[in-house]
PDB file of N, CA and C in Angstrom:
ATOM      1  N   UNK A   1      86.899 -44.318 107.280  1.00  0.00           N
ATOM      2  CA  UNK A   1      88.045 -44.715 106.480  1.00  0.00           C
ATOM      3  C   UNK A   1      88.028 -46.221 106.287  1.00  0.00           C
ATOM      4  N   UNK A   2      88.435 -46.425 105.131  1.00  0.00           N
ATOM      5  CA  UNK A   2      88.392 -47.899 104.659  1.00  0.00           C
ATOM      6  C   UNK A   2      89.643 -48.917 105.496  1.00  0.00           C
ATOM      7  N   UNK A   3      89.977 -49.930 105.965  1.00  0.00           N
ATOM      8  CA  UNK A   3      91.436 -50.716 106.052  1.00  0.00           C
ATOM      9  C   UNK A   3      91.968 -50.393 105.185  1.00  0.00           C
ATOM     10  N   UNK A   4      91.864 -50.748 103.585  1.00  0.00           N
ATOM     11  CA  UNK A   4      92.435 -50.839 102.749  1.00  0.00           C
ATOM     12  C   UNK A   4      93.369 -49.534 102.977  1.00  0.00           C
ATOM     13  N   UNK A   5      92.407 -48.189 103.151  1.00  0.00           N
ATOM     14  CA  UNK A   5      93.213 -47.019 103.090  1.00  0.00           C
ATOM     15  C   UNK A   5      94.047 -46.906 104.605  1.00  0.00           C
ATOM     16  N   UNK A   6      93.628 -47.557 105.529  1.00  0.00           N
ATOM     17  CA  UNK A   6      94.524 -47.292 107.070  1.00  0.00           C
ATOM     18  C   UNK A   6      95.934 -48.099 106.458  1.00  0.00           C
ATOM     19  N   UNK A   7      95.693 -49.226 106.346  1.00  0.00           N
ATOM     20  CA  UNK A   7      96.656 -50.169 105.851  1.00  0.00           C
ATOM     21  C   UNK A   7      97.781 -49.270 104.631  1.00  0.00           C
ATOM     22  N   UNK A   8      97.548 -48.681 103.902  1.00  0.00           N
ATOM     23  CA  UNK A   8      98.742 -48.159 103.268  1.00  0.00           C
ATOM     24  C   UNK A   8      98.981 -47.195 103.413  1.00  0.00           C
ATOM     25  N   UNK A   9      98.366 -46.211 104.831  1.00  0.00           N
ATOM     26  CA  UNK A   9      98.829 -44.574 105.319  1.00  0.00           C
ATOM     27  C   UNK A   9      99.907 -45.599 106.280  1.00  0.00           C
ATOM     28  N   UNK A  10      99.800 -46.756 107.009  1.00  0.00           N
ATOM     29  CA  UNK A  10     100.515 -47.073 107.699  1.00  0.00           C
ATOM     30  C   UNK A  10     101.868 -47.303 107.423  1.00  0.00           C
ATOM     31  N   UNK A  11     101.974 -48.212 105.860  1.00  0.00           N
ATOM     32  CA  UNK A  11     103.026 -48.849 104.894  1.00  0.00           C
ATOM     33  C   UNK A  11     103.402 -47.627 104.461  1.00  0.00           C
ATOM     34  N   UNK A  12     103.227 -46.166 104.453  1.00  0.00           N
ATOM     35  CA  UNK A  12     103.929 -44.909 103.895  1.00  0.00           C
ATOM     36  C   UNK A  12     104.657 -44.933 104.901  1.00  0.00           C
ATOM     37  N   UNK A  13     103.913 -44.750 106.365  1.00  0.00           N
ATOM     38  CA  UNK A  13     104.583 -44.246 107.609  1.00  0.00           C
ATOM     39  C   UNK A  13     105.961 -44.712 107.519  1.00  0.00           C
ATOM     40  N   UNK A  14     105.956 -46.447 107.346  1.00  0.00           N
ATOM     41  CA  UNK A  14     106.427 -47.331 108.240  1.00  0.00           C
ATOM     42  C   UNK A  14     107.937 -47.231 106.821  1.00  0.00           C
ATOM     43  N   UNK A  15     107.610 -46.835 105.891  1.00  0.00           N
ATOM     44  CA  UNK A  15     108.537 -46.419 104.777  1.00  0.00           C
ATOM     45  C   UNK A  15     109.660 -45.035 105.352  1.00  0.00           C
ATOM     46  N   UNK A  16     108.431 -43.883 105.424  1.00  0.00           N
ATOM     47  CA  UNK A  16     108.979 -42.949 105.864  1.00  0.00           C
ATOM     48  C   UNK A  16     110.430 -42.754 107.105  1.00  0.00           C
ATOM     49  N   UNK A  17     109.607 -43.764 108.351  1.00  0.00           N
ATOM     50  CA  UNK A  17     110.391 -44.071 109.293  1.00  0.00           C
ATOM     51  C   UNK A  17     111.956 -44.360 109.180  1.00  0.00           C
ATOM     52  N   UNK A  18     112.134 -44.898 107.977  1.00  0.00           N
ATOM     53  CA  UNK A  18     113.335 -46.180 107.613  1.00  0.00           C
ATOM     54  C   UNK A  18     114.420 -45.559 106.543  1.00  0.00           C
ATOM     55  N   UNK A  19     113.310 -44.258 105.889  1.00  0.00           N
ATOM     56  CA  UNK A  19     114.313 -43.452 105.059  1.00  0.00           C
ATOM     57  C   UNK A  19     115.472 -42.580 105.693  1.00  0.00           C
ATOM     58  N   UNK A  20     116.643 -41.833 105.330  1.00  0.00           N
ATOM     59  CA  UNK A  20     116.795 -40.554 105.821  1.00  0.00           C
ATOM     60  C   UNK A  20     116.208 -39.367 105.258  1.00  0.00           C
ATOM     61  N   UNK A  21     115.906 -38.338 106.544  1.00  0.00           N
ATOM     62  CA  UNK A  21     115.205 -37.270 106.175  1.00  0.00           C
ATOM     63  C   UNK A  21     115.619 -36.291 106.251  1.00  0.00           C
ATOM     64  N   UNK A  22     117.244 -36.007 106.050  1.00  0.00           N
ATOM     65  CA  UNK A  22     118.366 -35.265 106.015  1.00  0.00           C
ATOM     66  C   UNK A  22     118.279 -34.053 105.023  1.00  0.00           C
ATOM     67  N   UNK A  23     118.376 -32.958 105.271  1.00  0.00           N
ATOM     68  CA  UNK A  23     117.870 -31.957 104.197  1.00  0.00           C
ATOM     69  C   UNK A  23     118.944 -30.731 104.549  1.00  0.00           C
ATOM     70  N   UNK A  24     119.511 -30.187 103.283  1.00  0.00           N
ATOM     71  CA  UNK A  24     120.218 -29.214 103.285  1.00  0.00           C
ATOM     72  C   UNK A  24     119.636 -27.533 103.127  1.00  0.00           C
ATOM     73  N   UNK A  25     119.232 -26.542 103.568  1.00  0.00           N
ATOM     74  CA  UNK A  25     118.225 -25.150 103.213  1.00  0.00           C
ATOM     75  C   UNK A  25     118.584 -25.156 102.050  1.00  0.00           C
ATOM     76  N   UNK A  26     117.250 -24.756 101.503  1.00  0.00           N
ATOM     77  CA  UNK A  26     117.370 -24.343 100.160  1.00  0.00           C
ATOM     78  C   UNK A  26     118.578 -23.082  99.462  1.00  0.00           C
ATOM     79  N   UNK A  27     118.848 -23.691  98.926  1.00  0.00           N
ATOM     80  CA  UNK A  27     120.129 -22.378  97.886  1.00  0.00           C
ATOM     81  C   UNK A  27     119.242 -21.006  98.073  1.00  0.00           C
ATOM     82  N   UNK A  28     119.945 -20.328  98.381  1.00  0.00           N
ATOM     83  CA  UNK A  28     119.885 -18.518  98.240  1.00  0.00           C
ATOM     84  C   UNK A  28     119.272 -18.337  99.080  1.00  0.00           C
ATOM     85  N   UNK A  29     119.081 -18.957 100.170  1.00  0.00           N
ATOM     86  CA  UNK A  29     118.094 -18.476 101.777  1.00  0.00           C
ATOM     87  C   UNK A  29     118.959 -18.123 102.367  1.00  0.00           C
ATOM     88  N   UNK A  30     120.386 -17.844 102.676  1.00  0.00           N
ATOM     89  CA  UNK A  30     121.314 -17.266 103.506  1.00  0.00           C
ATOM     90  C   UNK A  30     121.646 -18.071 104.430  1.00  0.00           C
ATOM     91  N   UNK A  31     122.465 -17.809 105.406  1.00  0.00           N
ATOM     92  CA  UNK A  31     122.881 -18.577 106.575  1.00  0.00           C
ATOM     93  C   UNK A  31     122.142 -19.262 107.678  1.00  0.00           C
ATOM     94  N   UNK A  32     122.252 -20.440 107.620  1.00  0.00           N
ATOM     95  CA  UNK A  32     120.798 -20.797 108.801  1.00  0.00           C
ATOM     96  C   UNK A  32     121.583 -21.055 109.959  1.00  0.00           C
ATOM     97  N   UNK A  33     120.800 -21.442 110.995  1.00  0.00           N
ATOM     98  CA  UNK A  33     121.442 -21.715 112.279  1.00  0.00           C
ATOM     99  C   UNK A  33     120.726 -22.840 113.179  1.00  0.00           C
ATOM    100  N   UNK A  34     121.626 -24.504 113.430  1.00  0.00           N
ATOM    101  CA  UNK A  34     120.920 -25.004 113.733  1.00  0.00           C
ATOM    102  C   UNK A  34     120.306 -24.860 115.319  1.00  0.00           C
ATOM    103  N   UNK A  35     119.434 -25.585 115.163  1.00  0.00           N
ATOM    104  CA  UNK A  35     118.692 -24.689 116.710  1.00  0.00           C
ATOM    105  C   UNK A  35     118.359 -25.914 117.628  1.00  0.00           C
ATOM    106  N   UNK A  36     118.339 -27.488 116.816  1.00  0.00           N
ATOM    107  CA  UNK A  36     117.639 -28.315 117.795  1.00  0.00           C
ATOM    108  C   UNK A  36     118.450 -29.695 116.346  1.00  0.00           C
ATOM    109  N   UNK A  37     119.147 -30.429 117.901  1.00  0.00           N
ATOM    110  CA  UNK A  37     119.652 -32.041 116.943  1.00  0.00           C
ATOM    111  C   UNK A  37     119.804 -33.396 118.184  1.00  0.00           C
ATOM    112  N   UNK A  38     119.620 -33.848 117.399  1.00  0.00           N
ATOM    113  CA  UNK A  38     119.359 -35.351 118.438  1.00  0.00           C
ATOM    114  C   UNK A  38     119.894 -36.263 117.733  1.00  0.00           C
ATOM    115  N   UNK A  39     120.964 -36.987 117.814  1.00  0.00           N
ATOM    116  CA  UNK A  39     121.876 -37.993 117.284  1.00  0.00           C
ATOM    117  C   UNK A  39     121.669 -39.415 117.349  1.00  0.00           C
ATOM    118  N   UNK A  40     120.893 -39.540 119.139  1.00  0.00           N
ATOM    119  CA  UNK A  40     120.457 -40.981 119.449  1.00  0.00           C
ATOM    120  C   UNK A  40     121.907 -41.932 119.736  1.00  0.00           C
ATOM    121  N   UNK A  41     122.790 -41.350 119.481  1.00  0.00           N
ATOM    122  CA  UNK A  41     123.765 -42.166 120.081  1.00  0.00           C
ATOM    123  C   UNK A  41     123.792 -42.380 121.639  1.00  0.00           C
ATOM    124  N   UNK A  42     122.913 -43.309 121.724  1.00  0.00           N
ATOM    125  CA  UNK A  42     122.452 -43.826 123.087  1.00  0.00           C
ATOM    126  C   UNK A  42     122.079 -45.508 123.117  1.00  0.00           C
ATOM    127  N   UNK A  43     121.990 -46.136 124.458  1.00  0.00           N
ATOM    128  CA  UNK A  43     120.735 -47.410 124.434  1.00  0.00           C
ATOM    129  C   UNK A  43     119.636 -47.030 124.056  1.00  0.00           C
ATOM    130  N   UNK A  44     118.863 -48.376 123.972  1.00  0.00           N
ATOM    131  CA  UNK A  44     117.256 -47.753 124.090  1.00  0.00           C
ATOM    132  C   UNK A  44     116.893 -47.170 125.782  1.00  0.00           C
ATOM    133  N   UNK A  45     118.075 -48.061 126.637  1.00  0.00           N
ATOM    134  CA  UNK A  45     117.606 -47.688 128.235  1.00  0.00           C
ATOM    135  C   UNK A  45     117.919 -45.848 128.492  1.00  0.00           C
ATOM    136  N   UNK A  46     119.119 -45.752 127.887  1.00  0.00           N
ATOM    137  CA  UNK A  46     119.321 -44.294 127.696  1.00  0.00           C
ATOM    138  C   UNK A  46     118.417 -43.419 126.884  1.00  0.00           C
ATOM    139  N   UNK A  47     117.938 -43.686 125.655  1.00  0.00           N
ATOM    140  CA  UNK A  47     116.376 -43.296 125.296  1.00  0.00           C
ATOM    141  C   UNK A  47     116.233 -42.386 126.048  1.00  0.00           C
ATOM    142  N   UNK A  48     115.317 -43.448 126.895  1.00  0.00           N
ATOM    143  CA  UNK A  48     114.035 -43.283 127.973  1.00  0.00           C
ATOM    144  C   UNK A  48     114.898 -42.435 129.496  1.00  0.00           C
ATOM    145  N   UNK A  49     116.119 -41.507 129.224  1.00  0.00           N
ATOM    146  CA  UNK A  49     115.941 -40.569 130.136  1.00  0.00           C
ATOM    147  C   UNK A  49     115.981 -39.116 129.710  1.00  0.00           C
ATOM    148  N   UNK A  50     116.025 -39.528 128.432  1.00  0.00           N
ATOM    149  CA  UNK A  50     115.747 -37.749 127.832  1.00  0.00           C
ATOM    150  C   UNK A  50     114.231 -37.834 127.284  1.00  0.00           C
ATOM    151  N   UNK A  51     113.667 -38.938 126.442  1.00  0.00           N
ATOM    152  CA  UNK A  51     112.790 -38.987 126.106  1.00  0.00           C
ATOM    153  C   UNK A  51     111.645 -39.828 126.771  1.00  0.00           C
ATOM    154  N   UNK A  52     109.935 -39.856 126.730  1.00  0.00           N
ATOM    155  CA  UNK A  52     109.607 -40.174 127.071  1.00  0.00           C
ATOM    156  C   UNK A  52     108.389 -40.928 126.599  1.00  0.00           C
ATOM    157  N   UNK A  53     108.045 -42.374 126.256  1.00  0.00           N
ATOM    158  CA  UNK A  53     107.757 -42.909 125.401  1.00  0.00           C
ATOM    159  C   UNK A  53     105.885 -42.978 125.306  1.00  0.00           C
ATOM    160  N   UNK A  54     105.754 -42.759 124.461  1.00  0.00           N
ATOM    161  CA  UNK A  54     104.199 -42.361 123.856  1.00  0.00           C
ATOM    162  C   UNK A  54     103.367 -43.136 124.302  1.00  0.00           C
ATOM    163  N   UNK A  55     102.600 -43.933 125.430  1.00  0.00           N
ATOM    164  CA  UNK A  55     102.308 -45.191 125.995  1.00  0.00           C
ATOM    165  C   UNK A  55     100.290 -44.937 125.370  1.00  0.00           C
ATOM    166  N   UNK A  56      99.827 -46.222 125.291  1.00  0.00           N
ATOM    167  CA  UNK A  56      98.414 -46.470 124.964  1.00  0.00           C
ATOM    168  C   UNK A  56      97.840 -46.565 123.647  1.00  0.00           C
ATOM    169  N   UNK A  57      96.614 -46.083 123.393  1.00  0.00           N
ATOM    170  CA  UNK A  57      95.588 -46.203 122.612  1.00  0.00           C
ATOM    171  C   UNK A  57      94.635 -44.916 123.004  1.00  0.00           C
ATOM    172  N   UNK A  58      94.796 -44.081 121.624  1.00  0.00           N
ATOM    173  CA  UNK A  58      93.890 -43.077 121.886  1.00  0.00           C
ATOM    174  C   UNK A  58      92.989 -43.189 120.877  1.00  0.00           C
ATOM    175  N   UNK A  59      92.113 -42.749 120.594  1.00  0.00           N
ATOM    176  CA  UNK A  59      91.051 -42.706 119.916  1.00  0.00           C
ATOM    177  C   UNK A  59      90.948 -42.128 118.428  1.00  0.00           C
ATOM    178  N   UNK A  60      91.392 -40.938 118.504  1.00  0.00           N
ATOM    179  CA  UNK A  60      91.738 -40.256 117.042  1.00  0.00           C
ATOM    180  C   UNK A  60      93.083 -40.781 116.161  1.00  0.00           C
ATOM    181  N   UNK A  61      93.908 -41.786 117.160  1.00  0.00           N
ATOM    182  CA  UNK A  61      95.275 -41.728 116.185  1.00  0.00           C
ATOM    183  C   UNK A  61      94.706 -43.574 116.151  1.00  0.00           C
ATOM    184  N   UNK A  62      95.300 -44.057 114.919  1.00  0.00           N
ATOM    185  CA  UNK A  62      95.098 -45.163 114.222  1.00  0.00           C
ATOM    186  C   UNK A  62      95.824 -46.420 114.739  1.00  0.00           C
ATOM    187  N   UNK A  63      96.863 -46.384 115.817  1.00  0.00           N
ATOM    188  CA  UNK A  63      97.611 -47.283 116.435  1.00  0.00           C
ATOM    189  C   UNK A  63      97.754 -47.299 117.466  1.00  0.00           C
ATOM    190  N   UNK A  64      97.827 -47.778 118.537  1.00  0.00           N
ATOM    191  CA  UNK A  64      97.969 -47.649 119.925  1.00  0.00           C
ATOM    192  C   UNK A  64      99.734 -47.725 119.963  1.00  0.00           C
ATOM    193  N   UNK A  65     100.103 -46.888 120.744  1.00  0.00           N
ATOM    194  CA  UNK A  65     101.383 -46.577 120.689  1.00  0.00           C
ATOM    195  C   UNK A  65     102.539 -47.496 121.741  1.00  0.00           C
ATOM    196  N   UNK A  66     103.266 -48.106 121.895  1.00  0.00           N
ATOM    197  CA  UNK A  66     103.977 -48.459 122.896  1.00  0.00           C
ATOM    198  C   UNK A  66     105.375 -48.838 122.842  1.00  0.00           C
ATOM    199  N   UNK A  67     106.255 -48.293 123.882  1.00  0.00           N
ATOM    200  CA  UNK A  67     107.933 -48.300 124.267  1.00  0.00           C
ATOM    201  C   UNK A  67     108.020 -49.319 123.016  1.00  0.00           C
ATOM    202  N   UNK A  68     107.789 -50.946 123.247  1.00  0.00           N
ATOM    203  CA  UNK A  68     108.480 -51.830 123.037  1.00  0.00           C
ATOM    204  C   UNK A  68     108.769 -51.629 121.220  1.00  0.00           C
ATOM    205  N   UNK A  69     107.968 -50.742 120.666  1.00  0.00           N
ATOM    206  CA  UNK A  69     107.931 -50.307 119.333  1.00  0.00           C
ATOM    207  C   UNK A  69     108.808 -49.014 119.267  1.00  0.00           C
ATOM    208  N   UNK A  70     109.927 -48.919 119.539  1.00  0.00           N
ATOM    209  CA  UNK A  70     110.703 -47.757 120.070  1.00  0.00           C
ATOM    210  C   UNK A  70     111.980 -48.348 119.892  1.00  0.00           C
ATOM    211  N   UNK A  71     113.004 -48.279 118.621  1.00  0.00           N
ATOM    212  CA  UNK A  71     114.353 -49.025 118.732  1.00  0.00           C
ATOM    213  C   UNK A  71     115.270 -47.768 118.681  1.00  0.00           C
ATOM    214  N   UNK A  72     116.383 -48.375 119.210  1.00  0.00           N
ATOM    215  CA  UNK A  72     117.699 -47.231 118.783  1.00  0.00           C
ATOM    216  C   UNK A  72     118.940 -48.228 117.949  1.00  0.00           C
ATOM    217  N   UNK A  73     119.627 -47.735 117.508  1.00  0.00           N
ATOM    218  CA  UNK A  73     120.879 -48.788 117.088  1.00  0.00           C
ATOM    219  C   UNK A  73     121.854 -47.983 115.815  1.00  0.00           C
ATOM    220  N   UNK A  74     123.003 -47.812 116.139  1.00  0.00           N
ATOM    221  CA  UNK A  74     123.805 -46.841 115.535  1.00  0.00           C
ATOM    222  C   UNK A  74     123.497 -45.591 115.013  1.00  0.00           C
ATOM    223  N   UNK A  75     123.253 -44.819 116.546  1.00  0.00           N
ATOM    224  CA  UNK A  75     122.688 -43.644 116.222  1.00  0.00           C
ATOM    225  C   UNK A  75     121.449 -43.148 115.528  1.00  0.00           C
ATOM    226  N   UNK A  76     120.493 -44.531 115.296  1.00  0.00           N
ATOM    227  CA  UNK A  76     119.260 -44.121 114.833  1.00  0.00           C
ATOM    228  C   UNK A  76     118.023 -44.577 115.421  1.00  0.00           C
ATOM    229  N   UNK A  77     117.292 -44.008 115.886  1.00  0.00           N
ATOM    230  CA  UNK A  77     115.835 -44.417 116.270  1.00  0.00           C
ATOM    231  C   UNK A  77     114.620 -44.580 115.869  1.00  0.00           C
ATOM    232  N   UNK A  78     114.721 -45.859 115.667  1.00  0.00           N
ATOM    233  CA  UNK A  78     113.062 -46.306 114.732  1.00  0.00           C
ATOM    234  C   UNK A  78     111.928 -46.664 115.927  1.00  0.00           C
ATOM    235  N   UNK A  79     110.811 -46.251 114.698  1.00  0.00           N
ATOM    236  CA  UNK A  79     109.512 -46.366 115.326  1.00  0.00           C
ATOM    237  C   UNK A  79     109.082 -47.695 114.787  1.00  0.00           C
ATOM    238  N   UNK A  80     108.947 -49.068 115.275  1.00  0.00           N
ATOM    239  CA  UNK A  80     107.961 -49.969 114.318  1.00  0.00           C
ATOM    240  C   UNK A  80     106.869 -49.755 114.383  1.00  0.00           C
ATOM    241  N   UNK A  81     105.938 -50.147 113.653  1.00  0.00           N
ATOM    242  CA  UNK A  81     104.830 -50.130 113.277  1.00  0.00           C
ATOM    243  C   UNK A  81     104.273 -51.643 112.827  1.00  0.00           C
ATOM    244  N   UNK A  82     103.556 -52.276 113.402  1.00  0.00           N
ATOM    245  CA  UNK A  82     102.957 -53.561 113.852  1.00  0.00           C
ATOM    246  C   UNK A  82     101.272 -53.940 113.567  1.00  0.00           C
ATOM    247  N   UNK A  83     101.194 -55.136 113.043  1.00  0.00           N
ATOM    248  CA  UNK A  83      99.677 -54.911 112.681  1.00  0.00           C
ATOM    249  C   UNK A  83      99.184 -56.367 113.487  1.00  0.00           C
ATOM    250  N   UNK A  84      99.322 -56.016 114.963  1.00  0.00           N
ATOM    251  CA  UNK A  84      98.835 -56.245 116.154  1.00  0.00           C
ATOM    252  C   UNK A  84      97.830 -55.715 117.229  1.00  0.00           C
ATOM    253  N   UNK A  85      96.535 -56.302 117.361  1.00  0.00           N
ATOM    254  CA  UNK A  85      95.655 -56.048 117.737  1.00  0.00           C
ATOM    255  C   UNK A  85      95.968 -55.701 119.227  1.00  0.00           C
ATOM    256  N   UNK A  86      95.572 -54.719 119.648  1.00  0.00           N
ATOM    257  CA  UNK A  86      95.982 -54.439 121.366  1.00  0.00           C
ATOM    258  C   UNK A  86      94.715 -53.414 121.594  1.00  0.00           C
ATOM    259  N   UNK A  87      94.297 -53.542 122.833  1.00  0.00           N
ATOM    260  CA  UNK A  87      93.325 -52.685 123.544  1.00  0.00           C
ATOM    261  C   UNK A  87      92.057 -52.924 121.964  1.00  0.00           C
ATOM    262  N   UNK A  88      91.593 -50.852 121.780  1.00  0.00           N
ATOM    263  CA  UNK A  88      90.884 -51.158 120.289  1.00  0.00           C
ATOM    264  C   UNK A  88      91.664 -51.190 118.987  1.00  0.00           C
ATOM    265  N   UNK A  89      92.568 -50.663 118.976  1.00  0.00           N
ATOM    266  CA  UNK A  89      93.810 -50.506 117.647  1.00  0.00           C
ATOM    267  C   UNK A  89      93.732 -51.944 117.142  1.00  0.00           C
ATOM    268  N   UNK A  90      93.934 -52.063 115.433  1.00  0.00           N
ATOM    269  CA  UNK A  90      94.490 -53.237 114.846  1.00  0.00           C
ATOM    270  C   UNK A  90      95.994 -52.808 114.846  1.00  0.00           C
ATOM    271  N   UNK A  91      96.456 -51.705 114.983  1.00  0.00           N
ATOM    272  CA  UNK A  91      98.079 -51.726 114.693  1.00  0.00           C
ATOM    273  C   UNK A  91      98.421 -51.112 116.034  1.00  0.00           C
ATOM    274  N   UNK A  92      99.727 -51.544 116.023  1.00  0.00           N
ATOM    275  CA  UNK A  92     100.866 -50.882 117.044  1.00  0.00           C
ATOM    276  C   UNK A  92     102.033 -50.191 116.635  1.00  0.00           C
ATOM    277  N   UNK A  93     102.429 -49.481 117.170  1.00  0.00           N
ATOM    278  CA  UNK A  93     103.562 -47.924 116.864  1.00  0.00           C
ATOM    279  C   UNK A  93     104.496 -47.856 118.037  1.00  0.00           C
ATOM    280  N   UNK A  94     105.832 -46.844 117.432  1.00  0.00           N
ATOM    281  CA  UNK A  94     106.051 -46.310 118.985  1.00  0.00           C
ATOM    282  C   UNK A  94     105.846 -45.132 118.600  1.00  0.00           C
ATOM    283  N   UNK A  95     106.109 -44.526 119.596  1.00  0.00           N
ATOM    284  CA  UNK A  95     106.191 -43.037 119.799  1.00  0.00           C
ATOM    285  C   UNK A  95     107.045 -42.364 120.902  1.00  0.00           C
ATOM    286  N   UNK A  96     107.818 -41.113 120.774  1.00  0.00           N
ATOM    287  CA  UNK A  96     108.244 -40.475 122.047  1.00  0.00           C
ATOM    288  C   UNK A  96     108.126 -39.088 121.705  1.00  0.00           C
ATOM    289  N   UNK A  97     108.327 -38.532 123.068  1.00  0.00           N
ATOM    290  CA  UNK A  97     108.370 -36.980 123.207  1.00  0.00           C
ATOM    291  C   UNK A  97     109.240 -36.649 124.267  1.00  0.00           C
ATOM    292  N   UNK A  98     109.373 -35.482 123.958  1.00  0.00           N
ATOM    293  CA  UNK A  98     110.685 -34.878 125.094  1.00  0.00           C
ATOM    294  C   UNK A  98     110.065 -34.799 126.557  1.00  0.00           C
ATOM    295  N   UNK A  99     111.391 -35.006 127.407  1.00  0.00           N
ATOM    296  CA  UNK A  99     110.833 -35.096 128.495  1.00  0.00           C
ATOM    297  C   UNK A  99     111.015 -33.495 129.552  1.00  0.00           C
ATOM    298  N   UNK A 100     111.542 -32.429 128.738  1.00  0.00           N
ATOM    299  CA  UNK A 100     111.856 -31.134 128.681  1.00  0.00           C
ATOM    300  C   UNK A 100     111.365 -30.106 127.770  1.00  0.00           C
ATOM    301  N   UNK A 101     109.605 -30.093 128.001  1.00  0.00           N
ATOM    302  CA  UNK A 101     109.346 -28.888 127.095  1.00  0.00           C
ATOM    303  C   UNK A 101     110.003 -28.317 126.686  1.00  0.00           C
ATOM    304  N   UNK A 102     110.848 -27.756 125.926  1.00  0.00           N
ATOM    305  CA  UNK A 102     111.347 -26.353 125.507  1.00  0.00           C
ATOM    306  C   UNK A 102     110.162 -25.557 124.536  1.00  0.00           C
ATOM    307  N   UNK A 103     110.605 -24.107 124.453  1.00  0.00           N
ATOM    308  CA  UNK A 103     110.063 -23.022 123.441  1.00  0.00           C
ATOM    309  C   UNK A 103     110.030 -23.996 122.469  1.00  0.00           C
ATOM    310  N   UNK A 104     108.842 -23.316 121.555  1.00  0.00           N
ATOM    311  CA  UNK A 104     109.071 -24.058 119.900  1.00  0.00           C
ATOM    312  C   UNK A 104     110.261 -22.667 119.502  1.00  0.00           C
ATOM    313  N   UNK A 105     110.657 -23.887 118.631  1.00  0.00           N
ATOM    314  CA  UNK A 105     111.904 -23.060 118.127  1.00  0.00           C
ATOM    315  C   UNK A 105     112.350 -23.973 116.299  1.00  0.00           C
ATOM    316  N   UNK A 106     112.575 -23.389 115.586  1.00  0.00           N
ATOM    317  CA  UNK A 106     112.735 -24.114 114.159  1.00  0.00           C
ATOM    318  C   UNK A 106     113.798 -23.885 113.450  1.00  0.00           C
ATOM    319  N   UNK A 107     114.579 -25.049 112.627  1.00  0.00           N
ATOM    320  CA  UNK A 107     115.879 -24.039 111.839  1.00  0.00           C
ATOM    321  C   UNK A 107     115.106 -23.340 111.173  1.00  0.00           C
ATOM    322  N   UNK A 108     116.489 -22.264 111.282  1.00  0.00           N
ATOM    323  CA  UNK A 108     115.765 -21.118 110.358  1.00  0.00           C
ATOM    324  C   UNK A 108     116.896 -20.129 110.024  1.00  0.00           C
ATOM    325  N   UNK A 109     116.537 -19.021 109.195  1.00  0.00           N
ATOM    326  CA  UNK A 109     118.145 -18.443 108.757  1.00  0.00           C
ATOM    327  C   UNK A 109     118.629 -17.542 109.946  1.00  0.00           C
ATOM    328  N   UNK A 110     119.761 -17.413 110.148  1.00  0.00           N
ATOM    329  CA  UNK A 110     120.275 -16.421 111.299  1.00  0.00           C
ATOM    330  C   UNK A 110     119.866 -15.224 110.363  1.00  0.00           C
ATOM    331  N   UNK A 111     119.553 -13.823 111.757  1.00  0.00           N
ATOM    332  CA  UNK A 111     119.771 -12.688 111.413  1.00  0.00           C
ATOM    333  C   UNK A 111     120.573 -11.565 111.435  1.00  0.00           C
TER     334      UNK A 111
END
């Protein structure tokens, strides 16, 4: 892959991140039922006891990931995305994941 092309999958990401991604089911699918919501009305210190933050540099993903790229602030949690050289990565990210496997589970319509 070219920079040129890492460099603007990143500037989509870093777009994506900042939008809302709020979506209503499509008309005539019937009654859905939500199944999974996260508000973030928390600190960032509160974050980090439900969630658990994506730490390093892996090889297949394009940024090395870390906490300090991890914000919260009126109920919303951004990922920055940084074009800072660390470990092998030219960019930096955050990332988190739950710190409570659950089942996969998806909205979807009640039955």
């Amino acid at each position: 892959m070219t920079r040129k092309f890492i460099r603007a999958l990143l500037v989509c990401l870093s777009i994506f991140n900042a939008c809302d991604t709020f979506a209503d089911p499509p008309e005539g699918t019937g009654n859905w039922k939500l199944v999974f919501e996260e508000n973030f009305n928390c600190t960032r210190d509160e974050l980090f006891e439900t969630w658990v933050s994506a730490y390093g540099s892996v090889g297949h993903i394009l940024s090395g990931r870390f906490p300090e790229n991890v914000e919260v602030k009126n109920g919303i949690m951004s990922l920055r995305n940084r074009k800072e050289k660390r470990g092998t990565q030219e960019w930096t990210s955050g990332g988190i994941v739950d710190r409570k496997p659950k089942k996969k589970t998806s909205k979807s319509p009640e039955k």
